[in-house]
Protein backbone atom coordinates (compact mmCIF):
# COMPACT_ATOMS: atom_id res chain seq x y z
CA UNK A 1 -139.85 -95.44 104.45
CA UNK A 2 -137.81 -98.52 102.86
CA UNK A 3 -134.45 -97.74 102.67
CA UNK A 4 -132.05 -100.25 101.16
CA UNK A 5 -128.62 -100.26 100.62
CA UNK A 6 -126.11 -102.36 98.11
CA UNK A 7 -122.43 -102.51 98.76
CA UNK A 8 -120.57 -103.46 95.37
CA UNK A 9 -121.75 -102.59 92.15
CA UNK A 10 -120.57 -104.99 89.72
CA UNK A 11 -122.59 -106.85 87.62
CA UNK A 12 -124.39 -109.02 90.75
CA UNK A 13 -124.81 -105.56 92.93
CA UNK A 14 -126.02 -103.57 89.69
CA UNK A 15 -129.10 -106.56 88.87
CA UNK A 16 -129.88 -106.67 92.49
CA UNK A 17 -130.31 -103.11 92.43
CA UNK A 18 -132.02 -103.17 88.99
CA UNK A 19 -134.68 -105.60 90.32
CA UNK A 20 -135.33 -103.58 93.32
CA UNK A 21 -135.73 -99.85 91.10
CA UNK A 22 -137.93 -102.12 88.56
CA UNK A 23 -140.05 -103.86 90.98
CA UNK A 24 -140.22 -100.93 93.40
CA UNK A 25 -139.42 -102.42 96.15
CA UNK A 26 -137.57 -98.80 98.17
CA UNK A 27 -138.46 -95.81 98.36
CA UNK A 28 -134.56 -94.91 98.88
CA UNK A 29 -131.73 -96.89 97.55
CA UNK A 30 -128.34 -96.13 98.27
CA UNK A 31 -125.52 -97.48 96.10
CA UNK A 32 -122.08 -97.65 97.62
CA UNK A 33 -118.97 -99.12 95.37
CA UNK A 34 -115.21 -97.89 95.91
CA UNK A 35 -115.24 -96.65 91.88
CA UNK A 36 -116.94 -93.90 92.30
CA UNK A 37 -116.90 -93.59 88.56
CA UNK A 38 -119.05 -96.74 87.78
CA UNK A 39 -121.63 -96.19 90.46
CA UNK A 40 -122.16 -92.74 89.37
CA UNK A 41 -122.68 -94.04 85.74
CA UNK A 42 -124.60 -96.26 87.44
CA UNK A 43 -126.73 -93.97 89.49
CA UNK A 44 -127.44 -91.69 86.50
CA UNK A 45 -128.44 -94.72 84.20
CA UNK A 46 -130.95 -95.78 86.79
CA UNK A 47 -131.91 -92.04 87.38
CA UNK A 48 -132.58 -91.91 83.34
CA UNK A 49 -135.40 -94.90 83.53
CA UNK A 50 -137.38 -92.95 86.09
CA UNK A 51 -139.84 -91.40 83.92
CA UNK A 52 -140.49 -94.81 82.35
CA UNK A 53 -141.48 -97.00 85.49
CA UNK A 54 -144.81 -97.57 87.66
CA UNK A 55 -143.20 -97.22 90.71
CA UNK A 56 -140.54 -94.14 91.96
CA UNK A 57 -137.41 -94.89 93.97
CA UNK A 58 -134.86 -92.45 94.44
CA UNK A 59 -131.67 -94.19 93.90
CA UNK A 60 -128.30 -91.87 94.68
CA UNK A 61 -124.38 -92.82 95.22
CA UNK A 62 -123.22 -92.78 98.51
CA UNK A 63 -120.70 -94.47 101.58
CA UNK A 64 -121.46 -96.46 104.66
CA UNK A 65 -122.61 -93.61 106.62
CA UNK A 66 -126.05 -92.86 104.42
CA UNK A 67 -126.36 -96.33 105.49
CA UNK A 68 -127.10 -95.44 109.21
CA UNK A 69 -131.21 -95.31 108.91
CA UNK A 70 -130.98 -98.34 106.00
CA UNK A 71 -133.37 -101.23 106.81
CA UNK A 72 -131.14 -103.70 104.80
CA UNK A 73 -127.75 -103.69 103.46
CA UNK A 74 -126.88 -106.18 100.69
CA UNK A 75 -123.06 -107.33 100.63
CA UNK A 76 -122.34 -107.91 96.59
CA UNK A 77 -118.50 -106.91 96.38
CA UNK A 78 -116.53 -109.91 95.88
CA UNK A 79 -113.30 -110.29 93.15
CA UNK A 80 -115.00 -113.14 90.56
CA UNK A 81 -111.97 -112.59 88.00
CA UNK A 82 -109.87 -114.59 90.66
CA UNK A 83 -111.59 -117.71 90.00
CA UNK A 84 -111.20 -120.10 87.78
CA UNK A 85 -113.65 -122.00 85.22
CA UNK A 86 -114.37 -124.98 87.87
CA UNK A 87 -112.66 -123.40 90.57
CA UNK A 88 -113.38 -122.79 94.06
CA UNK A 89 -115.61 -119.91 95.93
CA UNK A 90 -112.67 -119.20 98.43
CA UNK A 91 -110.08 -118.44 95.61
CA UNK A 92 -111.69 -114.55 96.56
CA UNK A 93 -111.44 -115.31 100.45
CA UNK A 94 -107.89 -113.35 101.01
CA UNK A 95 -109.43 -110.52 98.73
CA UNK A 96 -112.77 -109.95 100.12
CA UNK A 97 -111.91 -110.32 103.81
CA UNK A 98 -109.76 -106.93 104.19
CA UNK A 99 -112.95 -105.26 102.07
CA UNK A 100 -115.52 -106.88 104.31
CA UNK A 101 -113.56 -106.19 107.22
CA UNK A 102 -113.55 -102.59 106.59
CA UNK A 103 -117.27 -102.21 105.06
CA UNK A 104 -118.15 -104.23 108.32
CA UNK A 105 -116.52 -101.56 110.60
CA UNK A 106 -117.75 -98.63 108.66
CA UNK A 107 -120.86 -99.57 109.01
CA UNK A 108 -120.57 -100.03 112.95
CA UNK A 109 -118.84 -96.60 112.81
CA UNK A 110 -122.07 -94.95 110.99
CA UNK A 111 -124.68 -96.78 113.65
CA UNK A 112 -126.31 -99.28 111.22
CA UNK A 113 -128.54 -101.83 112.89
CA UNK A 114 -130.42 -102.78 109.64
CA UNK A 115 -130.53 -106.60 108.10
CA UNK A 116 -127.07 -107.77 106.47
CA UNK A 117 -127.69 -109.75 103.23
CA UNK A 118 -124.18 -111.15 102.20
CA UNK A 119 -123.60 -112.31 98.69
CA UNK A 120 -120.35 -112.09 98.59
CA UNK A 121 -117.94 -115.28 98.41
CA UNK A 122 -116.66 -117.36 100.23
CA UNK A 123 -120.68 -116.63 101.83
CA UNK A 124 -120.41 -118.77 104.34
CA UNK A 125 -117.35 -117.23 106.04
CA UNK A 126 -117.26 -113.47 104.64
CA UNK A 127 -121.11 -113.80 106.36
CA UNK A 128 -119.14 -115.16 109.56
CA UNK A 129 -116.57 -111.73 109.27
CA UNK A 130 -119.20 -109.56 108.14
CA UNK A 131 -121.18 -110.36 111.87
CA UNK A 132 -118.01 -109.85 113.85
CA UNK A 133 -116.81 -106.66 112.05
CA UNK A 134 -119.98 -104.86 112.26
CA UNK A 135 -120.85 -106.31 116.10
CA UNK A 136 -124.67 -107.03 114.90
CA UNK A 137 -126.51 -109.75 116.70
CA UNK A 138 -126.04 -113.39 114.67
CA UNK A 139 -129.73 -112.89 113.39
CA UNK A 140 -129.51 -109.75 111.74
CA UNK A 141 -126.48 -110.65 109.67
CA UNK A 142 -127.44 -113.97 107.23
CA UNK A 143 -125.84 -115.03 103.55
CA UNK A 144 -128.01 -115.97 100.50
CA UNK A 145 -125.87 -119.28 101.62
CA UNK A 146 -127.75 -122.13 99.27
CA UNK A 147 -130.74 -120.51 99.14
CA UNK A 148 -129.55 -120.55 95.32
CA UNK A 149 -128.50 -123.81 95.19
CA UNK A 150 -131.63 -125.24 96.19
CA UNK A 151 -133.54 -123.34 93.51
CA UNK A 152 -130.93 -124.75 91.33
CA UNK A 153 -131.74 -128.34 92.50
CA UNK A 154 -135.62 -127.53 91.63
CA UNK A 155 -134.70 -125.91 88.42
CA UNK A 156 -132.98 -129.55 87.92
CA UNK A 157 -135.80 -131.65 89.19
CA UNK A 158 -138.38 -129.44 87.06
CA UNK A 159 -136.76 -130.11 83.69
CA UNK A 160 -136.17 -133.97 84.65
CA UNK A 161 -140.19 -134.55 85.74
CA UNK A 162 -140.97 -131.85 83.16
CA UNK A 163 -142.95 -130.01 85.77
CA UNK A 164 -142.44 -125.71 87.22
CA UNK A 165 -139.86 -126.18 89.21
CA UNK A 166 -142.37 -124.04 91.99
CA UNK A 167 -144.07 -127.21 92.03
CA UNK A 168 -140.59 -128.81 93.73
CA UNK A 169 -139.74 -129.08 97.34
CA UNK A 170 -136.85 -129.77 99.11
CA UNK A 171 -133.62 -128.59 100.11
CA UNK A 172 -129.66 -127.99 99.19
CA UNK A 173 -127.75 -128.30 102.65
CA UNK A 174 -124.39 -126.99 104.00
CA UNK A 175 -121.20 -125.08 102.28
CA UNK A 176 -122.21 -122.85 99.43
CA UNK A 177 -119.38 -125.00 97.36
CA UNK A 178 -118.34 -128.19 96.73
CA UNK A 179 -119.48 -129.93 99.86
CA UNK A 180 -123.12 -129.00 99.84
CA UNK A 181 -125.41 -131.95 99.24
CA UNK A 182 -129.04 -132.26 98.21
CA UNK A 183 -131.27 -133.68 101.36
CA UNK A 184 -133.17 -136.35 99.67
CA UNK A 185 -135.64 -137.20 102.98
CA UNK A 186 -136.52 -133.56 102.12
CA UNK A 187 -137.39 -133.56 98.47
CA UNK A 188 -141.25 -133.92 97.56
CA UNK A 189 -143.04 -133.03 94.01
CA UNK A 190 -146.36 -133.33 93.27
CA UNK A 191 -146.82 -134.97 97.05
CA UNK A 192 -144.67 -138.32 95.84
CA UNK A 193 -141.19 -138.10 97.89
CA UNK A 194 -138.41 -138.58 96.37
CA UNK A 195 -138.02 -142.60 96.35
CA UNK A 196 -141.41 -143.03 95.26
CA UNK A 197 -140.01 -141.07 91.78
CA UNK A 198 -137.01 -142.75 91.41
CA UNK A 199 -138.05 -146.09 89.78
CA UNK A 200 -140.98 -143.96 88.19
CA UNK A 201 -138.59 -141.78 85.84
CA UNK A 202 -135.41 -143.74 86.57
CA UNK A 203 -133.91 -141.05 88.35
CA UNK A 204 -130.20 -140.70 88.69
CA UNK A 205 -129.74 -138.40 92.06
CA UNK A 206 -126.31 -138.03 91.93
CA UNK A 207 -125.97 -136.60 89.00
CA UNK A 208 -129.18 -134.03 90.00
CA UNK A 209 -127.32 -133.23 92.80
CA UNK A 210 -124.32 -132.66 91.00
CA UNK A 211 -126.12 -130.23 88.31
CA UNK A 212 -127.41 -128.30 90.99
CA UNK A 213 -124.30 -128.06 92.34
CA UNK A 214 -122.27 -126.88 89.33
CA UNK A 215 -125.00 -125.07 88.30
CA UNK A 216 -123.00 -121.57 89.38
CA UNK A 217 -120.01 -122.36 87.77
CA UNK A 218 -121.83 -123.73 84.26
CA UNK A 219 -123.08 -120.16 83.53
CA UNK A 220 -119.65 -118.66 84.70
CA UNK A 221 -117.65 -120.95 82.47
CA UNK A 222 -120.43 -119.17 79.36
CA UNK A 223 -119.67 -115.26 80.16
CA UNK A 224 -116.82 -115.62 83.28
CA UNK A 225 -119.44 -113.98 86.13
CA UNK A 226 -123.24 -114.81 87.69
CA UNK A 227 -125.74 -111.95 88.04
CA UNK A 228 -129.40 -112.74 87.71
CA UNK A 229 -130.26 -115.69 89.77
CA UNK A 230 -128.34 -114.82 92.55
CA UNK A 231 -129.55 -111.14 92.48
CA UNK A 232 -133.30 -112.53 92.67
CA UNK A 233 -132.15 -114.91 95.63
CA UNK A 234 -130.99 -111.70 97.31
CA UNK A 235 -134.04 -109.48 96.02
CA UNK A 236 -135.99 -112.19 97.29
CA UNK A 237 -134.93 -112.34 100.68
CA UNK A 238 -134.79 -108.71 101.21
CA UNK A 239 -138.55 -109.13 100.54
CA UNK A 240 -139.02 -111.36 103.58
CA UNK A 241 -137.71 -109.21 105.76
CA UNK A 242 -139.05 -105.66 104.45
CA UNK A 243 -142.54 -107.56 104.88
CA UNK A 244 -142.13 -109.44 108.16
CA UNK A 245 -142.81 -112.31 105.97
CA UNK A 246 -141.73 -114.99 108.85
CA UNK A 247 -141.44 -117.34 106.08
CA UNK A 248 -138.89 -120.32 105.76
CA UNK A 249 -135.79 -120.14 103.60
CA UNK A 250 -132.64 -121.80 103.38
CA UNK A 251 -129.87 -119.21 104.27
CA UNK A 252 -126.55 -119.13 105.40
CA UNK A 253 -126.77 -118.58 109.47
CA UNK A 254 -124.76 -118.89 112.48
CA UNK A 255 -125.48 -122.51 113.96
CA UNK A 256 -124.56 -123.12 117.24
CA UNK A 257 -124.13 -126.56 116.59
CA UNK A 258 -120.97 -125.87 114.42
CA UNK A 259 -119.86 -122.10 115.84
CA UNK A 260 -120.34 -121.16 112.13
CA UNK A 261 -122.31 -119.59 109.46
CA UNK A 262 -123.46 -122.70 107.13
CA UNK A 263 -127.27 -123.19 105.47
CA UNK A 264 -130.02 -125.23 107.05
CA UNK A 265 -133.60 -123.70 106.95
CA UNK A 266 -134.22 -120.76 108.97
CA UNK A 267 -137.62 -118.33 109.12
CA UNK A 268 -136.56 -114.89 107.75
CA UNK A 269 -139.05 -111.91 108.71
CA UNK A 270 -138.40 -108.01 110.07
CA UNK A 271 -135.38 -108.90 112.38
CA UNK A 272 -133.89 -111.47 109.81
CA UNK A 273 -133.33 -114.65 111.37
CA UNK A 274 -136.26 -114.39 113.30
CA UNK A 275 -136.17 -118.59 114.09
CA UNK A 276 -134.53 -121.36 113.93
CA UNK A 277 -135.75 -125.37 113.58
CA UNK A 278 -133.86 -128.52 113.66
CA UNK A 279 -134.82 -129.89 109.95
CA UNK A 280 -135.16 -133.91 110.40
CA UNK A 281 -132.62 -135.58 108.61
CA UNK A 282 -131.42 -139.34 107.88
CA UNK A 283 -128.49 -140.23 109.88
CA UNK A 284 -126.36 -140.03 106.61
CA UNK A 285 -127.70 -136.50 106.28
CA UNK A 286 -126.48 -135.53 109.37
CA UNK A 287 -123.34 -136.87 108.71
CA UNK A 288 -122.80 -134.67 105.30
CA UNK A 289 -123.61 -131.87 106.90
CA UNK A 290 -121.04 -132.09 109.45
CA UNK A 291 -118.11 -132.55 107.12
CA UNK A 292 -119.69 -129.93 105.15
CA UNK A 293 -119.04 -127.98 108.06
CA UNK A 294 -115.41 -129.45 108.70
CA UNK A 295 -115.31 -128.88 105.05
CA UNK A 296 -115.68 -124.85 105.78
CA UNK A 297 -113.59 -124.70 108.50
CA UNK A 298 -110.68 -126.38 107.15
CA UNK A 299 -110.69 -124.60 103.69
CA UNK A 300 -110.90 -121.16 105.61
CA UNK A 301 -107.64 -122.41 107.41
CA UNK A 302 -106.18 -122.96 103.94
CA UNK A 303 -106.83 -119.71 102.34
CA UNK A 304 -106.49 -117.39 105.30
């Protein structure tokens, strides 16, 4: 039986769970939120489409420890009305960490020894807390890191070349904030690479990049919070590791190299990070992603 549970129902936790009730993708789905109030509006609201889907999940309220037997657990609390319109992911850093701290313990109280999806922001450190707090191996606990990002960055490229942004490869590397950068010498559409396109379409990459990048904070600025692309990212993932997919994605996972959580490409199946790969990059690659990781580690001294 697929068992899936979502910690935080506001509006990113409610779509993810929305998406997994209309695509079927539990048999049990366990909602956990500290207003018990809005999940059980919640609960009942979901419970009230039953009748009128293809597929049946039974969806019910509930706390860490109906979590035990969960194959997944998706992290989606977070406080978004503490940042600003252009502000920073780890303005909700001194807020999240005492929840995640105490979500992470519960659920190494109630035995769980599921996959840890982690939305929640700042990802790539609340990711870090979440693994320590819950005492699950570095592989089971991963963050939807810029996994998003990158889809930004072909949603980007797509409308620029006029072309699905499916048909885009290529990834978004390091901090999910301001010091991720786009990894050109990855980048390929149509089987051209990326330099071959410039002169083409007169392509201006920094300001791609730069889309991509605010890409999270452009739809907050229109209605002050993100749901539904960051819910599929998560949905999406989940899906790789219900079905053993062993397929590559770029997530937020512990990197030895650094002693952190930050996103290069790993291959997500059953156990969640199931491998790793050192991606080839340009020396000036390289470089960005190691102040991207200096970037992490000193803003987490900032706001802790």
């Amino acid at each position: 039986m697929r068992k899936i549970g979502v910690v935080g129902i506001g509006h990113v936790g409610a779509t993810v769970a929305h998406i997994i009730i209309a695509q079927g993708l539990a048999d049990e789905l366990v909602l956990v939120d500290k207003n018990p109030d809005k999940v059980a509006a919640d609960t009942l609201d979901f419970r009230d489409a039953a009748s009128l889907l293809s597929t049946h999940v039974t969806v019910h309220a509930g706390t860490a420890d109906d979590l035990t037997d969960a194959d997944i657990v998706i992290s989606a609390l977070g406080h978004i009305d503490l940042i600003k319109p252009g502000g920073d992911r780890f303005t909700e850093l001194k807020a999240n960490t005492p929840e995640v701290q105490q979500v992470g313990a519960d659920l190494k109280k109630a035995g769980f020894n599921g996959v840890l999806i982690v939305i929640s922001n700042p990802v790539d450190v609340i990711t870090g807390i979440y693994q320590k707090a819950t005492g699950l191996p570095t592989n089971q606990v991963f963050g939807t890191g810029t996994y998003l990002d990158t889809a930004r960055l072909k949603r980007v490229l797509g409308e620029t070349l006029h072309v699905d942004p499916r048909s885009v490869q290529g990834y978004m590397l390091g901090e999910h904030g301001d010091s991720q950068f786009a990894a050109w010498s990855t980048v390929k559409i149509l089987g051209q690479d990326i330099q071959s396109l410039i002169a083409q379409h007169h392509l201006d990459l920094d300001k791609i990049a730069n889309d991509a990048r605010v890409g999270g904070f452009t739809v907050f600025n229109g209605k002050k919070y993100t749901n539904f692309a960051i819910a599929h990212a998560a949905v999406s993932l989940a899906q790789l590791v219900l079905s053993d997919a062993r397929n590559e994605a770029i997530v937020s996972h512990y990197d030895d190299k650094f002693k952190s959580y930050i996103s290069t490409p790993a291959i997500i199946g059953r156990g969640g990070v199931v491998q790793t790969f050192d991606l080839p990059l340009t020396p000036d690659e390289e470089i960005a992603l190691q102040q991207s990781a200096n970037a992490i580690a000193e803003k987490t001294a900032d706001y802790l």
